[in-house]
Structure formats: structure tokens, C-alpha cells
Protein backbone atom coordinates (compact mmCIF):
# COMPACT_ATOMS: atom_id res chain seq x y z
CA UNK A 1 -41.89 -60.12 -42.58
CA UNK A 2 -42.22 -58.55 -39.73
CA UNK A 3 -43.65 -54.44 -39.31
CA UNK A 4 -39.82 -53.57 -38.57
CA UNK A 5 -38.13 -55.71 -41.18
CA UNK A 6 -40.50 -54.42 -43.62
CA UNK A 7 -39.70 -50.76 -42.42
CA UNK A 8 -35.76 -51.88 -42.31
CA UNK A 9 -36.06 -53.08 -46.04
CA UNK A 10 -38.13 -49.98 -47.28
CA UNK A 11 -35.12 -47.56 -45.92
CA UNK A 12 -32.71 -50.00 -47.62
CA UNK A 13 -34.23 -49.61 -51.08
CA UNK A 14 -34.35 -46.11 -50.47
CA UNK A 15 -30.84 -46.37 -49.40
CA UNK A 16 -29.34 -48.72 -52.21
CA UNK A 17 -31.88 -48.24 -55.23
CA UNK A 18 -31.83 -46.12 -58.02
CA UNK A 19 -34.36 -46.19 -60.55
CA UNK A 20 -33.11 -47.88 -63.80
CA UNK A 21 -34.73 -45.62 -66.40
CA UNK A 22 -33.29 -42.25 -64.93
CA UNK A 23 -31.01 -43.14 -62.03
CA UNK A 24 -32.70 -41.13 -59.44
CA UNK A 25 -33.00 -42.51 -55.59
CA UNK A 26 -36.49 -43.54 -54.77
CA UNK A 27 -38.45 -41.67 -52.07
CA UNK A 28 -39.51 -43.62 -49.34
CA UNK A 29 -43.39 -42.26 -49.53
CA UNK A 30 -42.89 -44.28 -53.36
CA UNK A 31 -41.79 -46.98 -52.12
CA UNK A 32 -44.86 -49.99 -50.80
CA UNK A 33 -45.66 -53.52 -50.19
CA UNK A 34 -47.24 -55.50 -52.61
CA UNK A 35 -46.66 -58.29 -50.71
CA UNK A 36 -45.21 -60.66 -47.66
CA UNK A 37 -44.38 -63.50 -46.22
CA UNK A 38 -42.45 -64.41 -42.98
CA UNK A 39 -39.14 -64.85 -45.29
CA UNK A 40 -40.20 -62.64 -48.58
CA UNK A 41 -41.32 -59.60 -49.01
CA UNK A 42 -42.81 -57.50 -52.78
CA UNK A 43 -42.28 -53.91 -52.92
CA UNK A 44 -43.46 -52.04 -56.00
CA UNK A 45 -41.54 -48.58 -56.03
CA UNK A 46 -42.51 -45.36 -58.16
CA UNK A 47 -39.81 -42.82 -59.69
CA UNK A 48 -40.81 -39.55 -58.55
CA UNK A 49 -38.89 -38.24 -61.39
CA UNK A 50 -39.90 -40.17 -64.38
CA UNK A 51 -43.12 -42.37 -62.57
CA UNK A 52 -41.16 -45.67 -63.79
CA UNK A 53 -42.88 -48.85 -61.80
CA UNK A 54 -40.85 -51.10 -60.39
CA UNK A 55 -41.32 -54.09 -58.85
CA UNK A 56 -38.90 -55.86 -56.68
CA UNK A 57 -38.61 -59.42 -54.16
CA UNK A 58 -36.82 -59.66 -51.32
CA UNK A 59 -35.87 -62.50 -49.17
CA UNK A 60 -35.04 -62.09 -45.15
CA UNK A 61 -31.49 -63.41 -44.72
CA UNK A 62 -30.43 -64.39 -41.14
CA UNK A 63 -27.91 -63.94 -39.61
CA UNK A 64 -25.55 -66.11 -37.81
CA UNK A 65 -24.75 -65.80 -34.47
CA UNK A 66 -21.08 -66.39 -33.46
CA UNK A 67 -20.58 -68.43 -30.42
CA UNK A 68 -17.90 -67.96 -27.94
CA UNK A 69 -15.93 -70.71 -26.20
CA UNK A 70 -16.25 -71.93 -22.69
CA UNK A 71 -14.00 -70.67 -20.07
CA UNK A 72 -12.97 -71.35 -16.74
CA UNK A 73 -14.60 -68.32 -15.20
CA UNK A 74 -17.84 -70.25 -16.86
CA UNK A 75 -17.34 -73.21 -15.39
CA UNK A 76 -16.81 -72.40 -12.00
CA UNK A 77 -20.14 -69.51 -12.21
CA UNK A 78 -22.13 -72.43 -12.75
CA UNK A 79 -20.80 -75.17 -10.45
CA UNK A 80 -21.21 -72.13 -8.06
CA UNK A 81 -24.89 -71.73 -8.72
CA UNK A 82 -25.41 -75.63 -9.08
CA UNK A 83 -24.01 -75.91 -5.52
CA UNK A 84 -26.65 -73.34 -4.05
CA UNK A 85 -29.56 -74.53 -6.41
CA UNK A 86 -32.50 -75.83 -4.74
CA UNK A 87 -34.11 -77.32 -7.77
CA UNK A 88 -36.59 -75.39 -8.28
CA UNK A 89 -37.06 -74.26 -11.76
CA UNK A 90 -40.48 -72.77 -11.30
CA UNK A 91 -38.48 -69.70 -8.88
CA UNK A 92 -36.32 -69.69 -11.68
CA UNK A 93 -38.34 -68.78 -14.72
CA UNK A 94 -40.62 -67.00 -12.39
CA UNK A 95 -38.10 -64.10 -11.86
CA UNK A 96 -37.07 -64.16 -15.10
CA UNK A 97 -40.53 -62.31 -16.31
């Protein structure tokens, strides 16, 4: 995991957990990383209430992305840029930066 996902998954334990002795939210300074991967991720968290420890794994799902379908307008943007295309790729990915 990433600096950001582990931030992202921090605020969502803050967010979604409660702690199971006393039910109270955790605070985000008690919640820390014990441990990650590029797919997994430890976090222990401490009650500020009742100072349970808790230790928790996490796994990074991904999401799928949806793909849309091919229409005309498609088509006929790229035959328009394939009939005006010099071949030269390096121009291409050269503007792209």
C-alpha cells in the first residue's frame, strides 16, 4: 500500500470501526501501521476510551473499470486521424509528456 491508500484506509477505520469492548469510534491519532504490503496492509488501533488493542488486516480491493462500447463518432475520429498520421510515434508520445 501506497502513502494515500494507507491514509484512505486509516479514515475508513475511523469511519466504520468501533471498538468491540466499549463501542466507541477510534481516533485517527490511535489508529497505525503495523504493517504493509502492495495488496495488505496491519493496523493496530487503541481505544481512547478503554485503551483496548486491536489489531486488524486489510486487503486492497480493485476496482473494475467499466468499459464503454464503440461508436460511430469513434470510428470516424480515428480514421480521421489515421488519414493525417504521418507515422511518427516518437511526435506522438513526445507531446504527450
Amino acid at each position: 500500500m501506497n502513502i494515500k491508500e494507507i491514509q484512505d484506509t486509516s479514515n475508513q477505520l475511523k469511519k466504520n470501526c468501533t471498538c468491540p469492548k466499549c463501542k466507541e469510534h477510534y481516533k485517527l491519532e490511535n489508529i497505525s501501521v503495523v504493517a504493509s504490503t502492495k495488496q495488505e496492509g496491519v493496523f493496530e488501533m487503541i481505544c481512547s476510551k478503554c485503551k483496548t488493542q486491536v489489531l486488524i488486516s486489510t486487503i486492497k480491493v480493485v476496482k473494475e473499470r467499466k468499459h464503454r462500447s464503440i461508436n460511430k463518432k469513434d470510428i470516424t475520429s480515428i480514421k480521421s486521424f489515421l488519414n493525417t498520421f504521418d507515422g511518427n510515434f516518437e511526435k506522438i508520445f513526445k507531446n504527450e509528456k
